[in-house]
Protein backbone atom coordinates (compact mmCIF):
# COMPACT_ATOMS: atom_id res chain seq x y z
CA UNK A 1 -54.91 -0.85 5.66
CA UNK A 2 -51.67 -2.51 6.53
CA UNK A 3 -49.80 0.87 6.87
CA UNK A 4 -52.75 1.63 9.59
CA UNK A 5 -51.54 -1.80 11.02
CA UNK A 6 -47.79 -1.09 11.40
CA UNK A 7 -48.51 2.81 12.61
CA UNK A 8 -50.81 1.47 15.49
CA UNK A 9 -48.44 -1.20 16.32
CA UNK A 10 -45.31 1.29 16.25
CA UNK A 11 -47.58 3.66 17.98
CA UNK A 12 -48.73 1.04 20.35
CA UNK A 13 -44.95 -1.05 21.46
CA UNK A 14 -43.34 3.21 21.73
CA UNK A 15 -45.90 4.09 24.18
CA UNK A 16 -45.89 0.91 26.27
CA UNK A 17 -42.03 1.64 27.23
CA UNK A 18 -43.21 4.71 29.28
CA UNK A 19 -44.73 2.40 31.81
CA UNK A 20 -41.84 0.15 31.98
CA UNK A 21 -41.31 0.79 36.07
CA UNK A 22 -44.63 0.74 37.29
CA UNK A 23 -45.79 3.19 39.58
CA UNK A 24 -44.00 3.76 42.83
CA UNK A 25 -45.83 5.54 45.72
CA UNK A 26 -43.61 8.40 47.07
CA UNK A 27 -42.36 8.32 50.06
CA UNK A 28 -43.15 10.91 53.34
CA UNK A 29 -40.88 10.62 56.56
CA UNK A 30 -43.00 11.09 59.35
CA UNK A 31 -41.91 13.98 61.56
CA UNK A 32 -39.91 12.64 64.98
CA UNK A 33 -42.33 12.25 67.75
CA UNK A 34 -40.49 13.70 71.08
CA UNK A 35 -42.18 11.39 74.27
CA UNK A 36 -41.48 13.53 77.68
CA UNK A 37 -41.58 11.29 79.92
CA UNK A 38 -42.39 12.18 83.82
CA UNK A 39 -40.29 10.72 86.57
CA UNK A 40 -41.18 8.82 89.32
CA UNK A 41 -39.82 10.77 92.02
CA UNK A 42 -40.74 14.28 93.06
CA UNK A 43 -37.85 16.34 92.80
CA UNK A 44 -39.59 18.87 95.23
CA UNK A 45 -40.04 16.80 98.08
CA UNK A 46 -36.05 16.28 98.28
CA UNK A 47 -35.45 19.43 100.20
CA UNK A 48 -37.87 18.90 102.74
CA UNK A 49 -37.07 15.15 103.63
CA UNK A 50 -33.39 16.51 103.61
CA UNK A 51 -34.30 19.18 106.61
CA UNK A 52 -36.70 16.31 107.96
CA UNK A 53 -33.57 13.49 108.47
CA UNK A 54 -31.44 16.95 109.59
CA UNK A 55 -33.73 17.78 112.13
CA UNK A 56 -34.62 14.30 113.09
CA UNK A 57 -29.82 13.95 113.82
CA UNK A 58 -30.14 17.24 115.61
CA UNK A 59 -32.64 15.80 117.82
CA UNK A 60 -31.11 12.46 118.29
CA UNK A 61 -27.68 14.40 119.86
């Protein structure tokens, strides 16, 4: 009976040592998110008001 004893308690303080850290989660980077963001301007009405103020000096002469 008390070798039982002293194998379970061997048996019992070995494996307790494997748990020693604790569990840690593992960790996932997230991928980059890339955010386009839209101007506020319209880059296609710049040729147009440009032709618009030219014709409007043309005029003015």
């Amino acid at each position: 009976m008390k070798k039982l004893a002293i194998v379970t308690l061997a048996a019992g303080l070995s494996a307790s040592t494997a748990f020693a850290g604790g569990y840690t989660a593992p960790v996932v980077e997230a991928e980059p998110v890339v955010v386009k963001e839209s101007s506020s301007s319209n880059p296609g009405i710049l040729i147009p008001a440009l032709l618009l103020v030219g014709v409007a000096i043309a005029a003015s002469n």
